[in-house]
PDB file of N, CA and C in Angstrom:
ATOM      1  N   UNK A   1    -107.884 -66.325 192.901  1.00  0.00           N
ATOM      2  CA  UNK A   1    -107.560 -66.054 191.517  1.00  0.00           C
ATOM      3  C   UNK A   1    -106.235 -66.743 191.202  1.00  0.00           C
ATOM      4  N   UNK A   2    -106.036 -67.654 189.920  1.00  0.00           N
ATOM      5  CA  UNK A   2    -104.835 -68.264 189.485  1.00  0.00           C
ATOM      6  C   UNK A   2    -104.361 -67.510 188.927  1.00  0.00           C
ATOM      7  N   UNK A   3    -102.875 -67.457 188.793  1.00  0.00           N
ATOM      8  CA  UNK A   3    -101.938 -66.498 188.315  1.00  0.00           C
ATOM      9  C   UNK A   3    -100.911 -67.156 187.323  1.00  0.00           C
ATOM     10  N   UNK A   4    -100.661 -66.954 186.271  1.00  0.00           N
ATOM     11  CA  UNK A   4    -100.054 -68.077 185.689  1.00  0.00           C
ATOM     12  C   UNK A   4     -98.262 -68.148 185.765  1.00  0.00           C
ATOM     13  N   UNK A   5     -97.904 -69.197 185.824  1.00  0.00           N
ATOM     14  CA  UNK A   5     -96.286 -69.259 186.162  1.00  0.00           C
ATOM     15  C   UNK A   5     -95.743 -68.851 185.199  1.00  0.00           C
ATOM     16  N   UNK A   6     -94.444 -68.770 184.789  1.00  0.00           N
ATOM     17  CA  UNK A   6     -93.264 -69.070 184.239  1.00  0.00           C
ATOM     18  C   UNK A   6     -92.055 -70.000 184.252  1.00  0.00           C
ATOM     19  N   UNK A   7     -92.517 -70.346 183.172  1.00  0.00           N
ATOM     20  CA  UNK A   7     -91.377 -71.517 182.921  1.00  0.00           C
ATOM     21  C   UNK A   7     -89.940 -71.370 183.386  1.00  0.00           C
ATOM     22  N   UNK A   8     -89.058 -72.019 183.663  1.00  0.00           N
ATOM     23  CA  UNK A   8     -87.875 -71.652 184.311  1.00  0.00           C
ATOM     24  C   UNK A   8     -87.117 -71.328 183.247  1.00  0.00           C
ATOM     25  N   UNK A   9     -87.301 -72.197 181.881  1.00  0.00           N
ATOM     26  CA  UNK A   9     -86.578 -72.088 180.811  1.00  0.00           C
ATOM     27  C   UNK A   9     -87.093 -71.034 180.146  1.00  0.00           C
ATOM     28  N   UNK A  10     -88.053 -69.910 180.565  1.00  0.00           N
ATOM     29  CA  UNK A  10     -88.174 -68.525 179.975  1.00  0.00           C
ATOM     30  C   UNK A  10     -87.098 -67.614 180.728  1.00  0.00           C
ATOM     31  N   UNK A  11     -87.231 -67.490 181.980  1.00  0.00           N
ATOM     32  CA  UNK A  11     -86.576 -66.657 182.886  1.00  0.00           C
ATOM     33  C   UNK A  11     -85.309 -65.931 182.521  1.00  0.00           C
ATOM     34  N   UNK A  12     -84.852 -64.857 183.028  1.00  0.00           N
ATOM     35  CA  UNK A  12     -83.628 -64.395 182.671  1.00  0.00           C
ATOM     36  C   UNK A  12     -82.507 -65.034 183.821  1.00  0.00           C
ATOM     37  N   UNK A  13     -81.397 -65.413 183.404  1.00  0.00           N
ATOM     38  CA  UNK A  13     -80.524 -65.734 184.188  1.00  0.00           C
ATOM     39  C   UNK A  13     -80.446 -65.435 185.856  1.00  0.00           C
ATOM     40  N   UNK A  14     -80.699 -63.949 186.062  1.00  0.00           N
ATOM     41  CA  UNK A  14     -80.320 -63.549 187.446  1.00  0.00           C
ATOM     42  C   UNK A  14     -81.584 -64.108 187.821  1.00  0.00           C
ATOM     43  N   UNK A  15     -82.851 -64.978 187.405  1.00  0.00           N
ATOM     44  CA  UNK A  15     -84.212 -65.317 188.319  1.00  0.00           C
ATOM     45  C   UNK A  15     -83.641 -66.495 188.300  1.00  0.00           C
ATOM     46  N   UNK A  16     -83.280 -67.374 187.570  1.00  0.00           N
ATOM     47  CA  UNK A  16     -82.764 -68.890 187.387  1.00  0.00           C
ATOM     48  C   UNK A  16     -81.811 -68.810 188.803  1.00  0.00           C
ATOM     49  N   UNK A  17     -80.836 -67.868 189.091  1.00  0.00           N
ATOM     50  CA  UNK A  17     -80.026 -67.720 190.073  1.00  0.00           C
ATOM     51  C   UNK A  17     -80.791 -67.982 191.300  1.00  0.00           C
ATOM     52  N   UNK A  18     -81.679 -67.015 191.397  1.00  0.00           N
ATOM     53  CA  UNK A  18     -82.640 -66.548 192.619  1.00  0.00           C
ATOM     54  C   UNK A  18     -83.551 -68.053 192.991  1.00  0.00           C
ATOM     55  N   UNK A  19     -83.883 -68.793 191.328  1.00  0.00           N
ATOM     56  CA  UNK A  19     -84.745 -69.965 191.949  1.00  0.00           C
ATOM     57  C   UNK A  19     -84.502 -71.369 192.020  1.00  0.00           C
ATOM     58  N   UNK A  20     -83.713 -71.412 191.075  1.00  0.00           N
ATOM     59  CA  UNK A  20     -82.661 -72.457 190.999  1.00  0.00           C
ATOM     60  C   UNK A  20     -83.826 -73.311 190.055  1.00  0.00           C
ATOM     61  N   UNK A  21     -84.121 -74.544 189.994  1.00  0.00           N
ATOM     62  CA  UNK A  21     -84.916 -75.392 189.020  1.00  0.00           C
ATOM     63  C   UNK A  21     -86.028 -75.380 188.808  1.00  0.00           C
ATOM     64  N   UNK A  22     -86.711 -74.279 189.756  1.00  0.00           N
ATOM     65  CA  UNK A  22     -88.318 -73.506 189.968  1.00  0.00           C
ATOM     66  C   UNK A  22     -88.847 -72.796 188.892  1.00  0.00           C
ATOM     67  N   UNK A  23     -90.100 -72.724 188.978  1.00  0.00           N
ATOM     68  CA  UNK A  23     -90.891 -71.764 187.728  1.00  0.00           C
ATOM     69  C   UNK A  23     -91.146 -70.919 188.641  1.00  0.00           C
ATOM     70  N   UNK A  24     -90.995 -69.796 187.918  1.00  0.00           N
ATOM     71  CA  UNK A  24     -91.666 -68.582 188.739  1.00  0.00           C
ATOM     72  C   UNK A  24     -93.178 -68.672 188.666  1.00  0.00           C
ATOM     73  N   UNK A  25     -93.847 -68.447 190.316  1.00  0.00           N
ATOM     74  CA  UNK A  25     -95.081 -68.487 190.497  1.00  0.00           C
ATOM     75  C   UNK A  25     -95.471 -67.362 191.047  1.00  0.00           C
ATOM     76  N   UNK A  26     -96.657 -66.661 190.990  1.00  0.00           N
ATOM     77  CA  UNK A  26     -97.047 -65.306 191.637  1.00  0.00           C
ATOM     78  C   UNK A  26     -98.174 -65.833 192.631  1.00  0.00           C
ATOM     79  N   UNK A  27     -98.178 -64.712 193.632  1.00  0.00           N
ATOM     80  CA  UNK A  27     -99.423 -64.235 194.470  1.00  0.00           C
ATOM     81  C   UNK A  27     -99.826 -63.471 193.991  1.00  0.00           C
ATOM     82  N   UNK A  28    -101.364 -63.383 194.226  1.00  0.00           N
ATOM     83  CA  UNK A  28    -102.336 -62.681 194.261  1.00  0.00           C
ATOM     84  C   UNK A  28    -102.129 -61.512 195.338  1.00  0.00           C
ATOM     85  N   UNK A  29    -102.410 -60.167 195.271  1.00  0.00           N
ATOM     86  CA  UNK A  29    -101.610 -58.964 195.949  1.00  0.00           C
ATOM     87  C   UNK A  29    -103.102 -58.796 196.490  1.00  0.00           C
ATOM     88  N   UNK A  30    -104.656 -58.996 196.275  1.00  0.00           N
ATOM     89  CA  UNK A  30    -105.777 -58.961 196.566  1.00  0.00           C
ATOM     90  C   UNK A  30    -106.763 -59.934 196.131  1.00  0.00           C
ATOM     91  N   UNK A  31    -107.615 -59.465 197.012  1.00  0.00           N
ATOM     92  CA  UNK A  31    -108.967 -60.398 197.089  1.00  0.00           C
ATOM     93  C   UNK A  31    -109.734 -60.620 195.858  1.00  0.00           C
ATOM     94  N   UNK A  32    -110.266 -61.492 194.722  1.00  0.00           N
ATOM     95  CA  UNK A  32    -111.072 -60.962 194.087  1.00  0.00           C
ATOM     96  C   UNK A  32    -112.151 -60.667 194.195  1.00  0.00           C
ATOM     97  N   UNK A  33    -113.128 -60.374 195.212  1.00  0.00           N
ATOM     98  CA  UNK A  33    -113.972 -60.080 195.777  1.00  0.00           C
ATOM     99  C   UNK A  33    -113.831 -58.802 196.258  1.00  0.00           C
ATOM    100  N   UNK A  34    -112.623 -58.122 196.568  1.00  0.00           N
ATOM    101  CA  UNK A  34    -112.417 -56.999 196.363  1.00  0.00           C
ATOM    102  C   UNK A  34    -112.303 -56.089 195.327  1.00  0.00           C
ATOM    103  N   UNK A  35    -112.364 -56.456 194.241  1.00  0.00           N
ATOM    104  CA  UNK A  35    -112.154 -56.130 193.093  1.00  0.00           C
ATOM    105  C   UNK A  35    -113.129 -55.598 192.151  1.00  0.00           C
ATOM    106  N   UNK A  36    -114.232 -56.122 192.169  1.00  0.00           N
ATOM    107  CA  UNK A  36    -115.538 -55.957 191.520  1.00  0.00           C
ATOM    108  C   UNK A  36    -116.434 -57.032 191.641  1.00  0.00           C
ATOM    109  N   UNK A  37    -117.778 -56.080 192.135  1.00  0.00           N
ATOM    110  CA  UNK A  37    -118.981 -56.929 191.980  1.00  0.00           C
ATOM    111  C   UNK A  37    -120.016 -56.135 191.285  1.00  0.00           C
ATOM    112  N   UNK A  38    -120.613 -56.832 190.280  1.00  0.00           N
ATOM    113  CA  UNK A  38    -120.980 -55.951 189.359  1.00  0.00           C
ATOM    114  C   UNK A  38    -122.544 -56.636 189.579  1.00  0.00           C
ATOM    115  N   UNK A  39    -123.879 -56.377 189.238  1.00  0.00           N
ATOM    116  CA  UNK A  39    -125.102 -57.236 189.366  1.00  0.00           C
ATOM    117  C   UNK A  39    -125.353 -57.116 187.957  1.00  0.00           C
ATOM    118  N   UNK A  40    -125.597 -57.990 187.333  1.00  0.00           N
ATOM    119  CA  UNK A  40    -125.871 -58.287 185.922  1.00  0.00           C
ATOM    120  C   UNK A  40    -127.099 -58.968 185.395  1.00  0.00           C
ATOM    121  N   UNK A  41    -128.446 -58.325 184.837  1.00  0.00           N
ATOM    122  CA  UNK A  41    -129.111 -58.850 184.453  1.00  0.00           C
ATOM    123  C   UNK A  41    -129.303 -59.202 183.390  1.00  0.00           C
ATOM    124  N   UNK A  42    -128.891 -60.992 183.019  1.00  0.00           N
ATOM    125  CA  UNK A  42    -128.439 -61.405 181.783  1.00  0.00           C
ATOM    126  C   UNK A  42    -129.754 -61.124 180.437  1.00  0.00           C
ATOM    127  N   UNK A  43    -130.611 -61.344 181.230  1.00  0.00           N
ATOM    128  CA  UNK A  43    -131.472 -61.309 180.023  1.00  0.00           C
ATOM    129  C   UNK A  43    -131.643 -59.278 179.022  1.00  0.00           C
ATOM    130  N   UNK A  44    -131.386 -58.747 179.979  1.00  0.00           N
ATOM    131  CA  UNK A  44    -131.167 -56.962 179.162  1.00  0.00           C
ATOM    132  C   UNK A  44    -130.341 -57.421 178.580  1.00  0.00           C
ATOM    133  N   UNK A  45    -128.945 -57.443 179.385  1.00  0.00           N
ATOM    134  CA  UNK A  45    -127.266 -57.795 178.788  1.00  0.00           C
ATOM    135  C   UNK A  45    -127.689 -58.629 177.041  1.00  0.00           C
ATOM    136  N   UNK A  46    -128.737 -59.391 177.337  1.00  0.00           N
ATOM    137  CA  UNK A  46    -128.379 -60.476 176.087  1.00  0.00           C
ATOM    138  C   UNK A  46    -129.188 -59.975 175.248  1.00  0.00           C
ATOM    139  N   UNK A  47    -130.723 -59.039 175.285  1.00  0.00           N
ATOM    140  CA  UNK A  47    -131.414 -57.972 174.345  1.00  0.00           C
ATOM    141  C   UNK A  47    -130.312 -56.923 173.506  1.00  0.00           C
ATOM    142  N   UNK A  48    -130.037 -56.290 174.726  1.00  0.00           N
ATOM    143  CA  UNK A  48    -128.868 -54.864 174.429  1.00  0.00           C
ATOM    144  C   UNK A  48    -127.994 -55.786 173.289  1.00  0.00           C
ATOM    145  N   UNK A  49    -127.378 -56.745 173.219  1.00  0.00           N
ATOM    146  CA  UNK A  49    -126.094 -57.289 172.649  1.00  0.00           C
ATOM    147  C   UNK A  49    -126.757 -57.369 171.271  1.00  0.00           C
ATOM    148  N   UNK A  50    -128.029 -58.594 171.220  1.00  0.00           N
ATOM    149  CA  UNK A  50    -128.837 -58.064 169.673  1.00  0.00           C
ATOM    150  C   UNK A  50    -129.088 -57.123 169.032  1.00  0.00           C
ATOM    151  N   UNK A  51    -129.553 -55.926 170.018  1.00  0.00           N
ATOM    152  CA  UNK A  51    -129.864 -54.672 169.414  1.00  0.00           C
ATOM    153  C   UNK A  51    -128.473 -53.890 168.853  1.00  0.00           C
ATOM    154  N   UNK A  52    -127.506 -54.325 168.827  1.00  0.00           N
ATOM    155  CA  UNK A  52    -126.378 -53.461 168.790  1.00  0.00           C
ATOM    156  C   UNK A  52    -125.957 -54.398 167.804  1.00  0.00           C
ATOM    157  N   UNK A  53    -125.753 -55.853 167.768  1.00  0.00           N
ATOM    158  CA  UNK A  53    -125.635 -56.551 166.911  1.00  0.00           C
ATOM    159  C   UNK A  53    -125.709 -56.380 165.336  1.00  0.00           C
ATOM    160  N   UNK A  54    -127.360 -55.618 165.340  1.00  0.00           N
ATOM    161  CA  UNK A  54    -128.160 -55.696 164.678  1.00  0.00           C
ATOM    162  C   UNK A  54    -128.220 -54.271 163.676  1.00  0.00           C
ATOM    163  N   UNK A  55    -127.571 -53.173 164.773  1.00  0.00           N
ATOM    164  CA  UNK A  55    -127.136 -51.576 164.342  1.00  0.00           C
ATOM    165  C   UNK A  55    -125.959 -52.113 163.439  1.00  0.00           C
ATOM    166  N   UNK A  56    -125.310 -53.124 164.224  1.00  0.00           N
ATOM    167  CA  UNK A  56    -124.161 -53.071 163.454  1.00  0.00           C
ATOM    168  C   UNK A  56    -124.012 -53.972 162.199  1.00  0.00           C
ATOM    169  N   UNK A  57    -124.183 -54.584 161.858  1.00  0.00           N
ATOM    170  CA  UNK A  57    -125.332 -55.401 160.650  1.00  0.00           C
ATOM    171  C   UNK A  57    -125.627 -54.544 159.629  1.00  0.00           C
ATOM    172  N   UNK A  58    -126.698 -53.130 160.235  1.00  0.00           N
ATOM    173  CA  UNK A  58    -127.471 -52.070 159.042  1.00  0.00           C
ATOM    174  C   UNK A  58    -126.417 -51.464 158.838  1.00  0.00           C
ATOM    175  N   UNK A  59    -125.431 -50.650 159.849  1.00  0.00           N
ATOM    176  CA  UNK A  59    -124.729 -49.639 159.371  1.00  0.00           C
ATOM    177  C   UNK A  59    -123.557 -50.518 158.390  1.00  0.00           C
ATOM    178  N   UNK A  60    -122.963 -52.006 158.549  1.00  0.00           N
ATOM    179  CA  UNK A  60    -122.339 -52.108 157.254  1.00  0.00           C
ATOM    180  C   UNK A  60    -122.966 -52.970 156.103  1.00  0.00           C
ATOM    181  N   UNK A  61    -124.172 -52.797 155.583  1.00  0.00           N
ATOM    182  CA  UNK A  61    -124.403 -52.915 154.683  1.00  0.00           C
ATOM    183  C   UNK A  61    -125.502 -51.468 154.159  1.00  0.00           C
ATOM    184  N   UNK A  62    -125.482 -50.751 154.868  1.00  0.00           N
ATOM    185  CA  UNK A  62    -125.511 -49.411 154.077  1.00  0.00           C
ATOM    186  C   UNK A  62    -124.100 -48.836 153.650  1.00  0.00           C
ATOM    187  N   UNK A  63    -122.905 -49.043 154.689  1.00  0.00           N
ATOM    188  CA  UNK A  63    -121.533 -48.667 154.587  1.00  0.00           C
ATOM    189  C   UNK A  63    -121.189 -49.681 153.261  1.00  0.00           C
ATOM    190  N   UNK A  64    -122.155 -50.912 152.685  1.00  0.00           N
ATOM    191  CA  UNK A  64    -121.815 -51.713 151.335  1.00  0.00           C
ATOM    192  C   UNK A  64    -122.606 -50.788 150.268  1.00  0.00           C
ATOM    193  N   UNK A  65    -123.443 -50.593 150.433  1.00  0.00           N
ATOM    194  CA  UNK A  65    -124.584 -49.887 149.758  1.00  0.00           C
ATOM    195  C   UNK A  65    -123.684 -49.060 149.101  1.00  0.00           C
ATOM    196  N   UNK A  66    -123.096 -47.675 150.220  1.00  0.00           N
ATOM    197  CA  UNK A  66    -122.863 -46.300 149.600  1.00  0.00           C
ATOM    198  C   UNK A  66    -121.395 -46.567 148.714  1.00  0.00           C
ATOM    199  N   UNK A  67    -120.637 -47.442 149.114  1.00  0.00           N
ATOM    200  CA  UNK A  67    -119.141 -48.041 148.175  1.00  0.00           C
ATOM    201  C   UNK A  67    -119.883 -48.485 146.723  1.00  0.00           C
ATOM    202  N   UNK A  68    -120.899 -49.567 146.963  1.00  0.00           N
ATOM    203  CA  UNK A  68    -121.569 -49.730 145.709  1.00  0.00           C
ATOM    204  C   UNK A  68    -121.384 -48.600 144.831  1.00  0.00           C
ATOM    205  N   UNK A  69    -122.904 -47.315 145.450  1.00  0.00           N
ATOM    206  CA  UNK A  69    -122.907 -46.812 144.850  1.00  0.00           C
ATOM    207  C   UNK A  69    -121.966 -45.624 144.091  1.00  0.00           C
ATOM    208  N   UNK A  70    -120.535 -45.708 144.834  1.00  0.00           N
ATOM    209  CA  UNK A  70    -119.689 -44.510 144.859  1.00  0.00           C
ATOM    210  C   UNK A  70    -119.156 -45.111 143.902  1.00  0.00           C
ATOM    211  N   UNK A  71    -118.991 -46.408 143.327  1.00  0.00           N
ATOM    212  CA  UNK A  71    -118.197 -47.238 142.336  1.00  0.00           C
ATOM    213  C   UNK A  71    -119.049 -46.851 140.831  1.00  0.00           C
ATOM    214  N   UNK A  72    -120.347 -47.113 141.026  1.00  0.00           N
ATOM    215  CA  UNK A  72    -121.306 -46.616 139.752  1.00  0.00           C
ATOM    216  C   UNK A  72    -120.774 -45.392 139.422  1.00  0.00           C
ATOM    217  N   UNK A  73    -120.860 -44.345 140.347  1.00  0.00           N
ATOM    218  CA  UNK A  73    -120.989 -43.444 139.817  1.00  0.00           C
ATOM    219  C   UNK A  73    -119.531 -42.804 139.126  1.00  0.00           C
ATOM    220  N   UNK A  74    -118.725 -43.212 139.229  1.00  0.00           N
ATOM    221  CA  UNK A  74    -117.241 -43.581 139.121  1.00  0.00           C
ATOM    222  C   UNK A  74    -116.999 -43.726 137.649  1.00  0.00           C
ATOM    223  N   UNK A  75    -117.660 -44.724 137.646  1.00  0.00           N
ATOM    224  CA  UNK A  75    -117.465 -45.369 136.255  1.00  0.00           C
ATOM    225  C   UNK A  75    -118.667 -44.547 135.424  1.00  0.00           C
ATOM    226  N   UNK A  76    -119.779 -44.140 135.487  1.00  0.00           N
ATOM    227  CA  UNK A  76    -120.185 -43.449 134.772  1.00  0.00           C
ATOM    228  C   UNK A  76    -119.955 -41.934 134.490  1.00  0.00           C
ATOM    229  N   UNK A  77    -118.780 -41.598 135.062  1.00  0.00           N
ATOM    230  CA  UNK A  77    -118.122 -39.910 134.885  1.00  0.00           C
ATOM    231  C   UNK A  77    -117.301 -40.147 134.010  1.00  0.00           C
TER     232      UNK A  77
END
């Protein structure tokens, strides 16, 4: 796993001390393979994502619908 540096010219003084013309670079503290392995079957993953897509689609244009209609009725009181 890459870890991303820091510029030397971000650093606070006392790291500039510590590294002198260096960017600060990190290690990795673990494996990523230790980390998670998940089994993923893309083709559900990519159904499920439409179907939810698709909830979410109806619920805001009923959520347009009921503003519509809360505006009519607004103006006709």
């Amino acid at each position: 796993m890459k870890l991303p540096k820091i510029k030397n010219e971000n650093l606070p003084e006392e790291l500039k001390k510590l590294l002198g013309d260096q960017d600060a670079e990190f290690d990795s503290i673990v494996d990523i393979n230790d980390i998670i392995s998940v089994d993923c079957d893309r083709t559900a993953y990519d159904q499920q994502k439409m179907a939810i897509g698709k909830k979410l689609m109806e619920s805001r244009k009923k959520q347009q619908e009921l503003l519509k209609q809360k505006k009519m009725e607004e103006r006709n009181a």
